[in-house]
Protein backbone atom coordinates (compact mmCIF):
# COMPACT_ATOMS: atom_id res chain seq x y z
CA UNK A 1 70.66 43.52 22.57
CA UNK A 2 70.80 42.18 25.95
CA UNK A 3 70.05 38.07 26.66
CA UNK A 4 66.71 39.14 28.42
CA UNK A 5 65.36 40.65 25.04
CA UNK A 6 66.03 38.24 23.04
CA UNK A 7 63.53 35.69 22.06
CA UNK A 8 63.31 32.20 23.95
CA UNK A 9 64.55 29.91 20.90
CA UNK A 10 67.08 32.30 19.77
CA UNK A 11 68.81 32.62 23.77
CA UNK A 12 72.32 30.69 24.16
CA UNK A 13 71.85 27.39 25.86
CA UNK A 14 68.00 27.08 24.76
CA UNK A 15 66.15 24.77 23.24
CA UNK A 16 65.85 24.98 19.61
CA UNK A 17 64.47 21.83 17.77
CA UNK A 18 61.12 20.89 18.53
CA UNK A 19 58.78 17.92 17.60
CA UNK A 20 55.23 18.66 17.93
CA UNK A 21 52.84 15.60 17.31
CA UNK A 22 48.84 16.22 16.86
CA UNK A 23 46.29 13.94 16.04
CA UNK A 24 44.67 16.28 14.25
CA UNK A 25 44.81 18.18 10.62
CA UNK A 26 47.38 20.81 10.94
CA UNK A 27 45.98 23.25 8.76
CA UNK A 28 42.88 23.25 10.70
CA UNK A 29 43.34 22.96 14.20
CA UNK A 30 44.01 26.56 15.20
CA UNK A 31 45.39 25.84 18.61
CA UNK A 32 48.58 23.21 17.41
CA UNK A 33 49.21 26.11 14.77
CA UNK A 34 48.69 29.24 16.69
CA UNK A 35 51.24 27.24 19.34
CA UNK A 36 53.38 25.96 16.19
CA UNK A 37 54.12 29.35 14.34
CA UNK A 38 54.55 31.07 17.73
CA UNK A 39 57.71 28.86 18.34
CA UNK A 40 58.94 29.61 14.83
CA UNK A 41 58.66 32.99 15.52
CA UNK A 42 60.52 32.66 18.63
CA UNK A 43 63.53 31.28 16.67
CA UNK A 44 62.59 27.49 17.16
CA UNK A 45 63.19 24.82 14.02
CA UNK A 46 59.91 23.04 14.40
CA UNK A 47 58.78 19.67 12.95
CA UNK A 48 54.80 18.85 13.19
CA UNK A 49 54.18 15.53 13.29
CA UNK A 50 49.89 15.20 11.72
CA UNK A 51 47.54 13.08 10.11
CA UNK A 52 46.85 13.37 6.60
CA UNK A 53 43.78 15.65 5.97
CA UNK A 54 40.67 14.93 4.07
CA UNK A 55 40.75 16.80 1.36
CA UNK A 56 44.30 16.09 0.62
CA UNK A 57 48.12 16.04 1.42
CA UNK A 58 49.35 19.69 2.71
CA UNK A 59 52.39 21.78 1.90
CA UNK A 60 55.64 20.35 3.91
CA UNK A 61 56.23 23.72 4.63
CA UNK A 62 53.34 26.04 6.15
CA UNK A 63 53.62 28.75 8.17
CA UNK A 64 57.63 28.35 9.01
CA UNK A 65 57.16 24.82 10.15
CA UNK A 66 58.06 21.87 8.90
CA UNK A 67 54.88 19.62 8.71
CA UNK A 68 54.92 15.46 7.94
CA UNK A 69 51.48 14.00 7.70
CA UNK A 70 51.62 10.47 8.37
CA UNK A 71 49.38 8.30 5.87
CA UNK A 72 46.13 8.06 8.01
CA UNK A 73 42.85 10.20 7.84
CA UNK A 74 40.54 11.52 10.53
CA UNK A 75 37.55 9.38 10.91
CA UNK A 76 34.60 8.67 13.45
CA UNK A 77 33.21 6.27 14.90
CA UNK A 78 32.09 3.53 17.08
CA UNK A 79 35.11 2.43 20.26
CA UNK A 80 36.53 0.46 17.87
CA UNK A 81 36.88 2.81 14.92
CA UNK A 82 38.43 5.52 17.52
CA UNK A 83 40.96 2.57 19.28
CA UNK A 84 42.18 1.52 15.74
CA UNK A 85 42.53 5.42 14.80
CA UNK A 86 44.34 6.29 18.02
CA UNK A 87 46.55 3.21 18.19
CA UNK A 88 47.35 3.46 14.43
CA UNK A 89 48.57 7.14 14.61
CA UNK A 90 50.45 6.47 17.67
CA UNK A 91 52.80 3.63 15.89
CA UNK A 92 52.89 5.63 12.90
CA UNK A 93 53.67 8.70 14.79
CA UNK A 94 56.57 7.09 17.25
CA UNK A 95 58.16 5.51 13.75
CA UNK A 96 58.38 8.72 11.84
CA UNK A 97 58.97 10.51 15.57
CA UNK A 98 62.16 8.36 15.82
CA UNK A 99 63.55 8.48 11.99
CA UNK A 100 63.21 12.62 12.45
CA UNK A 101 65.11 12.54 15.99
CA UNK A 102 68.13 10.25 14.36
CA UNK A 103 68.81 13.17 11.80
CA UNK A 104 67.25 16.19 14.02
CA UNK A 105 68.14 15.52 17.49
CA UNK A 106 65.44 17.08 19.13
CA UNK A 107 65.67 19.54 21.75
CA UNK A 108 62.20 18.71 23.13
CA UNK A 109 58.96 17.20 21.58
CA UNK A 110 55.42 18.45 22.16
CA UNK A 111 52.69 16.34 22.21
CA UNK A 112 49.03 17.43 21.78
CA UNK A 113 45.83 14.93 23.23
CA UNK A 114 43.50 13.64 22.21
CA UNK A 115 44.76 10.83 23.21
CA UNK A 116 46.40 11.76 26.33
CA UNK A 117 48.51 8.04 25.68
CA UNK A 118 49.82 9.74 22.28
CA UNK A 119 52.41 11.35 24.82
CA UNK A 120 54.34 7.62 25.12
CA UNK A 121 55.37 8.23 21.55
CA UNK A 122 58.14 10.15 22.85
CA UNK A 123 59.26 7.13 24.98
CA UNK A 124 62.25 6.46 22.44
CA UNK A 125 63.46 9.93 22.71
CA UNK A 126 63.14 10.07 26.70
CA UNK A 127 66.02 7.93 26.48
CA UNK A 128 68.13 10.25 25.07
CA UNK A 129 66.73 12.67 28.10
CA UNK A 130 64.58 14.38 25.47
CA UNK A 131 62.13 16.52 27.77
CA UNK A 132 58.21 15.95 26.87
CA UNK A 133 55.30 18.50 26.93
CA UNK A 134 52.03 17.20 26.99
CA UNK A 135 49.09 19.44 26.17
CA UNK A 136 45.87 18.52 27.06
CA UNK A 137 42.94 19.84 24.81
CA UNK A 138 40.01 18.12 26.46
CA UNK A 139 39.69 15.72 29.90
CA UNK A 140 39.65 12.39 27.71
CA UNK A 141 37.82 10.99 31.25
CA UNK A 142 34.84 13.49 30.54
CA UNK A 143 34.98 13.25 26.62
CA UNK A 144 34.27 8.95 26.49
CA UNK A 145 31.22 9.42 29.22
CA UNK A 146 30.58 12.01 27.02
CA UNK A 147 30.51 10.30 23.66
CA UNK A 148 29.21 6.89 24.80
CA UNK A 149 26.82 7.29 27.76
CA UNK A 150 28.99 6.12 30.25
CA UNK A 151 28.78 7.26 33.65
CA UNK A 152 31.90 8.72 35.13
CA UNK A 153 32.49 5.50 37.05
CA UNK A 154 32.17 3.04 34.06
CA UNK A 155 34.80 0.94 33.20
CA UNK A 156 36.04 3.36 30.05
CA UNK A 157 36.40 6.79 31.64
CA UNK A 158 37.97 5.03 34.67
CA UNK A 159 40.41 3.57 32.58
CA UNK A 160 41.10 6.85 30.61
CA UNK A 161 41.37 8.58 34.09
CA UNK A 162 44.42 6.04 34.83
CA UNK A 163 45.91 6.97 31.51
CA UNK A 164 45.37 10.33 31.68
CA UNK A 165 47.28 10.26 35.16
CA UNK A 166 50.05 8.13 33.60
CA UNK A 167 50.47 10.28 30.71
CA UNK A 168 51.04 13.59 32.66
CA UNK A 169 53.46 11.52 35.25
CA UNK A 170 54.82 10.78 32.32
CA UNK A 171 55.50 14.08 30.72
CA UNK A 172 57.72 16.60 32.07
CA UNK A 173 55.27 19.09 32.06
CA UNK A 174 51.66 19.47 31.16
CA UNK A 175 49.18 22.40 29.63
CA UNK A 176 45.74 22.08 29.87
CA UNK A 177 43.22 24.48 28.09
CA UNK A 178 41.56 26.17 30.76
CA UNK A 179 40.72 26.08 34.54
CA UNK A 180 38.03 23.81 34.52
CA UNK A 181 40.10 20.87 32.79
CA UNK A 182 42.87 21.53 35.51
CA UNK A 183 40.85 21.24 38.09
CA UNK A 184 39.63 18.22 37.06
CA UNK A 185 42.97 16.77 36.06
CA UNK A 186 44.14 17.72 39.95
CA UNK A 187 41.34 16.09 41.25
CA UNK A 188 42.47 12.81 39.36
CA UNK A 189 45.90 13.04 41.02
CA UNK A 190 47.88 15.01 39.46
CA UNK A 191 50.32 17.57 41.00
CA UNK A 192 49.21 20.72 40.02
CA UNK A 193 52.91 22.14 40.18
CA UNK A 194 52.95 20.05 36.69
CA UNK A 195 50.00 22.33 35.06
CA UNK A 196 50.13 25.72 33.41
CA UNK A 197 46.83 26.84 31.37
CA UNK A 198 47.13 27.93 28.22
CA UNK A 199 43.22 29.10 27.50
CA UNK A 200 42.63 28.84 23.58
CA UNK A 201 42.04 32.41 21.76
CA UNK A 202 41.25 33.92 18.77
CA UNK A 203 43.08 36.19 16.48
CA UNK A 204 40.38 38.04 13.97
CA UNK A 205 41.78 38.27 10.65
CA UNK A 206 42.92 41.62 9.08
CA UNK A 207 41.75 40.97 5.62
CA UNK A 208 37.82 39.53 7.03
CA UNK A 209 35.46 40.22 4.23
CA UNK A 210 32.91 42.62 5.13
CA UNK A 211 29.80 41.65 6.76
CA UNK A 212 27.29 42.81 4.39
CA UNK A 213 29.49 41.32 1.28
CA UNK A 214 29.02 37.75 3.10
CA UNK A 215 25.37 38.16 3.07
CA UNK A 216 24.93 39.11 -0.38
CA UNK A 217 27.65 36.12 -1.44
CA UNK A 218 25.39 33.89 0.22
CA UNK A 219 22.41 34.95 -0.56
CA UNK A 220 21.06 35.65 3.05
CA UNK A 221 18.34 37.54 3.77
CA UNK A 222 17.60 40.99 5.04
CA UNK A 223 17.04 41.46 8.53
CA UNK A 224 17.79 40.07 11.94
CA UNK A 225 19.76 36.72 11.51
CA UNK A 226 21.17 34.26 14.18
CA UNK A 227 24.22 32.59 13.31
CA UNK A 228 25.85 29.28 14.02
CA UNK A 229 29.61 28.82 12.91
CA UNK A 230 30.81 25.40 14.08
CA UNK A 231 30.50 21.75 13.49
CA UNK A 232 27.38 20.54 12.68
CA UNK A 233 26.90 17.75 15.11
CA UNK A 234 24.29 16.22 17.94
CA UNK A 235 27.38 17.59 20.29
CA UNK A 236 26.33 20.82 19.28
CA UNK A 237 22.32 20.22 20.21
CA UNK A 238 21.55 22.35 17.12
CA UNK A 239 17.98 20.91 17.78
CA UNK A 240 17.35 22.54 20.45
CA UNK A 241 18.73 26.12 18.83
CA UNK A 242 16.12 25.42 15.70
CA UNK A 243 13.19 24.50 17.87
CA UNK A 244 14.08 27.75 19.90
CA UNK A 245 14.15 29.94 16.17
CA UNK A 246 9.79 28.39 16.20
CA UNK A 247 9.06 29.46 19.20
CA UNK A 248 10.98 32.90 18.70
CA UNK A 249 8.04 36.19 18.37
CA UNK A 250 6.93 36.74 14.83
CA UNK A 251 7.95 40.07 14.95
CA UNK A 252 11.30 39.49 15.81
CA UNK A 253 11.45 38.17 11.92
CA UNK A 254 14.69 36.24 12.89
CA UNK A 255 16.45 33.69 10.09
CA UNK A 256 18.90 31.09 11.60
CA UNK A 257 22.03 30.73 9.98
CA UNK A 258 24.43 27.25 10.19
CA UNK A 259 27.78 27.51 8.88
CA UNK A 260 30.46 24.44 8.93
CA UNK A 261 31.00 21.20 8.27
CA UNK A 262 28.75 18.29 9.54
CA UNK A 263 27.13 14.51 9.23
CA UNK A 264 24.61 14.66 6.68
CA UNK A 265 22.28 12.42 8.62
CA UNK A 266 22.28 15.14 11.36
CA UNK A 267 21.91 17.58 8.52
CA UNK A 268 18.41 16.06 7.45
CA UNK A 269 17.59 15.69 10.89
CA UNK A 270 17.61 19.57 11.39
CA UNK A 271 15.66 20.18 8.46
CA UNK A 272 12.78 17.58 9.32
CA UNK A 273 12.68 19.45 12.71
CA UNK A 274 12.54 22.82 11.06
CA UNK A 275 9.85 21.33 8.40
CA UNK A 276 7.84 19.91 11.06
CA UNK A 277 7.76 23.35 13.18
CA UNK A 278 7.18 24.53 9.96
CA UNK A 279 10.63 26.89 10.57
CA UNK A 280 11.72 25.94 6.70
CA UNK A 281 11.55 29.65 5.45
CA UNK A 282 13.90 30.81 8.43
CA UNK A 283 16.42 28.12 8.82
CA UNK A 284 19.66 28.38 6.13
CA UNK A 285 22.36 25.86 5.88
CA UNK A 286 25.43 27.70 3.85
CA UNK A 287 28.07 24.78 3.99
CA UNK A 288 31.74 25.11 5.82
CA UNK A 289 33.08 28.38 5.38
CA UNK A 290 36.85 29.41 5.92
CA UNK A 291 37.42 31.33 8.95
CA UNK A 292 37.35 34.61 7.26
CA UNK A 293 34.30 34.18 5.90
CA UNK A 294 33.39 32.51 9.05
CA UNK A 295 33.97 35.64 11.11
CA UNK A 296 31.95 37.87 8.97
CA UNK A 297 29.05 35.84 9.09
CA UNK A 298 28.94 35.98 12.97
CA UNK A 299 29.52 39.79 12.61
CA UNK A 300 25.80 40.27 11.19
CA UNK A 301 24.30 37.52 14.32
CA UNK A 302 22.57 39.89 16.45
CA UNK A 303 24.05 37.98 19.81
CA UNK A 304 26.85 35.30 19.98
CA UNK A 305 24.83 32.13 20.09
CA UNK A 306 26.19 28.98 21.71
CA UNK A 307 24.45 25.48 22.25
CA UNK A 308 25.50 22.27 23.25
CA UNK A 309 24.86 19.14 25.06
CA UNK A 310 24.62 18.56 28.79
CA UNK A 311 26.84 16.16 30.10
CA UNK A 312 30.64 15.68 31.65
CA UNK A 313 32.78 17.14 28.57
CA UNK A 314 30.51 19.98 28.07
CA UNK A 315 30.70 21.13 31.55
CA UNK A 316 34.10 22.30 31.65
CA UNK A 317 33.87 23.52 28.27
CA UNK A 318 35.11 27.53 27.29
CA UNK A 319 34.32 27.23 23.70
CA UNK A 320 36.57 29.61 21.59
CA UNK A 321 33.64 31.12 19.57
CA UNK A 322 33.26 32.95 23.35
CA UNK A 323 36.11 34.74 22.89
CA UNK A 324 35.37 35.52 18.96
CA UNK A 325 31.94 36.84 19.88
CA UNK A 326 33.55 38.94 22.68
CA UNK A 327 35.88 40.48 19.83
CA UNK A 328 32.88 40.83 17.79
CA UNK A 329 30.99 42.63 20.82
CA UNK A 330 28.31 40.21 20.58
CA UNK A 331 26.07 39.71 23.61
CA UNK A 332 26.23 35.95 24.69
CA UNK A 333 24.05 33.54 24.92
CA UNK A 334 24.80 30.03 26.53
CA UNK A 335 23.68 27.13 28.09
CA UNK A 336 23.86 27.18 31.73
CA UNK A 337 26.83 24.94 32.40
CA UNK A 338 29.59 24.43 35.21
CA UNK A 339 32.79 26.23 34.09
CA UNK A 340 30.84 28.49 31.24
CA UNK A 341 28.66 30.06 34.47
CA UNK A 342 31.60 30.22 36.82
CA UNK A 343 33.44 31.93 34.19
CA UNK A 344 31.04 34.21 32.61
CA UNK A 345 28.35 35.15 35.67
CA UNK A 346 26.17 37.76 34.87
CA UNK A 347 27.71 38.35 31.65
CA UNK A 348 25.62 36.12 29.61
CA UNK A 349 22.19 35.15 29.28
CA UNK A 350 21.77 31.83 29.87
CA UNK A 351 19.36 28.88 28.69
CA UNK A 352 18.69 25.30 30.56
CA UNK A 353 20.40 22.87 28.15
CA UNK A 354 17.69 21.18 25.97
CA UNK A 355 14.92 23.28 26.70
CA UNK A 356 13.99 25.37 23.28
CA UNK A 357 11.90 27.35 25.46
CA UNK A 358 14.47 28.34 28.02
CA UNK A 359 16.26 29.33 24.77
CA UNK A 360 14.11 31.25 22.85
CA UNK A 361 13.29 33.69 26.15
CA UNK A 362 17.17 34.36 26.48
CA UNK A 363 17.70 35.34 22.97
CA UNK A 364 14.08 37.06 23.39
CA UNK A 365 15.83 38.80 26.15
CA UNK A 366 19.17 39.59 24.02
CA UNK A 367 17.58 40.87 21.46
CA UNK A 368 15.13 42.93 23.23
CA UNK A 369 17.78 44.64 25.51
CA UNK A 370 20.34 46.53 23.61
CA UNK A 371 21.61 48.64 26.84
CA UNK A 372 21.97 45.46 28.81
CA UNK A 373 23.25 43.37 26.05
CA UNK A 374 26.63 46.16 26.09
CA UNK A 375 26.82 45.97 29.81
CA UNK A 376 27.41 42.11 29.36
CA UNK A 377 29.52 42.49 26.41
CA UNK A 378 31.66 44.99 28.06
CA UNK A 379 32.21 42.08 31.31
CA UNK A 380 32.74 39.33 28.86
CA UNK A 381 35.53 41.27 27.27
CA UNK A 382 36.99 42.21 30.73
CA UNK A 383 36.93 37.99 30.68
CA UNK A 384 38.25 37.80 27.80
CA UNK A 385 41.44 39.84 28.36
CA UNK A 386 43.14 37.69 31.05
CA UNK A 387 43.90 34.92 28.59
CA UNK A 388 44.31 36.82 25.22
CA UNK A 389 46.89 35.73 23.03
CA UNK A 390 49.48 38.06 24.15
CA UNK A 391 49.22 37.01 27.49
CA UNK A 392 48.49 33.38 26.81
CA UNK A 393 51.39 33.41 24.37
CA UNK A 394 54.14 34.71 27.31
CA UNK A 395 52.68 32.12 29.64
CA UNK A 396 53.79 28.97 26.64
CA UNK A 397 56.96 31.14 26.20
CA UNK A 398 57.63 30.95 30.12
CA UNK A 399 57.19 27.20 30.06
CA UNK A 400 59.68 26.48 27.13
CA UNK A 401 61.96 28.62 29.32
CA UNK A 402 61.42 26.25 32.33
CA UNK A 403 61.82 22.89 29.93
CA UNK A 404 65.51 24.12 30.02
CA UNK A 405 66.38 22.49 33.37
CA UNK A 406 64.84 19.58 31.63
CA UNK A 407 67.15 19.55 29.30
CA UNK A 408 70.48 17.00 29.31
CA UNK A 409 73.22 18.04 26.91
């Protein structure tokens, strides 16, 4: 086999150990993982650097990598719960990141955000020329106005906009998860000869249980149901989506489905809201679901549903459940925000974000218009295929490749 065939970890002179640190739960986070197992596919001995999750320590060894979850758990919060969190992981993280490089001797070390500062871990390693990857899931700017009400030009986000310009300087390169996040990392200052995209994707399952066998396992009704596979969170505005289900035709007869994990204040919010619009008979919570089942319960949603929030983060959002209801060849509906209307144009129906109204008359219009409906589909999966994982997974493989002349032997 000739060098150009062979796969990037396994070519002479390439690198071949790799740290990759997330703030996250391995298991779960499908991008670190999906980006993970790719690079032990390629050849590459990888070492994931994680929190602990939840419900429990994880096998050192999943999916070909080796994983080491540092003794801290996920938690939310107030700024002070999410500084302690960030700050704890990131000396824990640069400890264990330094023990692993005096018997591994890294090759290179990727680090995922959030926190874009999680990136200065590697600062023992960069001086023994280590090169650095930093891979920016969210605009950290966008998320705090986001999360606490700031404006863009508070104090906080203009302090996370110097750090998120200090981490990237910092790394050798950077990948950010789609357009909209680059362009608003460029228009912070940062060279954009420093940014690839690397959009997140889906892979369906093989073994997904059929549709129909999820609705009987649950116990779902017959008939038309909307589904909602996701956190269960005010982020979400799953208000607005259950208001929408009241003011939804009766003969429609549609049942709305939530699936996934969530706050169980914001739980008994939903209900009081479907109780008071007297929507109790048609709304169905069914608990966190593994993505599997997860996928088969948006197979029987008669469009591909998607609410959230109005504000900085959300509008350069490209939620992955776009790309699973493309798969699905699910007709979209969305709120009408920045990147997810530059992206999508008329392949969507689109609501005003907030207004149950707005909502209900798109998935009025969804429903009602099955010919349509696979017009839009059809564009959304023409979308779709510019960033699917085979592509997506060359363009990560090309900037490995290009860490080389990072690289000091």
């Amino acid at each position: 086999m000739m060098a150009s065939q062979l796969s990037p970890g396994k070519k002479e002179g390439l690198l071949r150990r790799v740290a990759v640190v997330a703030y996250a739960e391995y298991p779960w986070d499908p991008r670190v993982r999906r980006e993970a197992e790719t690079l032990v596919e390629d050849g590459y001995i990888v070492h994931v650097i994680a929190l602990r999750p939840r419900a429990g320590a994880s096998s050192p060894h999943l999916g070909g990598v080796h994983l080491h979850e540092v003794p801290l758990e996920m938690r939310r919060g107030g700024k002070i719960r999410y500084a302690y969190q960030y700050a704890m992981f990131l000396l824990l993280s640069t400890f264990l990141l330094l023990r692993l490089q005096l018997g591994s001797r890294f090759d290179l070390v990727h680090v995922h955000s959030l926190p874009d500062f999680q990136v200065f871990c590697a600062l023992p390693l960069k001086l023994w020329r280590v090169p650095v990857l930093l891979d920016l899931h969210e605009a950290m700017p966008e998320i705090l106005a986001a999360r606490f009400r700031n404006s863009p030009n508070a104090l906080l986000p203009r302090m996370a906009a110097f750090l998120e310009q200090l981490s990237s300087r910092f790394a050798d390169h950077v990948i950010v998860a789609n357009d909209g996040i680059r362009a608003a990392v460029v228009s912070r200052g940062v060279p954009e000869a420093r940014l690839t995209t690397v959009y997140n994707v889906s892979d369906i399952p093989v073994r997904s249980p059929a549709p129909e066998e999820i609705r009987r396992q649950l116990g779902l009704p017959d008939g038309r149901l909307l589904v909602h596979a996701g956190g269960i969170n005010p982020e979400r505005d799953l208000e607005t989506l259950v208001r929408a289900v009241a003011h939804l035709p009766a003969d429609l007869d549609v049942h709305l489905i939530l699936a996934g994990d969530g706050d169980p204040k914001y739980v008994d919010q939903l209900t009081r809201v479907a109780d008071d619009r007297l929507v109790a008979d048609r709304v169905q919570f069914v608990g966190k679901l593994n993505r599997e089942e997860a996928l088969a319960l948006m197979a029987l949603s008669e469009v591909g549903i998607i609410t959230l929030q109005e504000n900085p983060l959300t509008q350069l959002a490209w939620p992955t459940r776009i790309v699973e209801y493309a798969d699905l060849r699910k007709p979209l509906v969305v709120p009408k925000l920045g990147f997810l209307s530059q992206m999508l144009g008329d392949g969507a129906d689109y609501y005003m974000p907030g207004d149950a109204e707005s909502l209900s008359l798109a998935l009025s219009r969804a429903i009602r218009n099955p010919d349509r409906a696979e017009s839009a589909v059809l564009k959304v999966q023409g979308i779709c295929r510019r960033f699917d994982w085979t592509r997506m997974r060359e363009v990560l493989r090309n900037v490995y490749r290009s860490m080389e002349g990072s690289r000091v032997a």
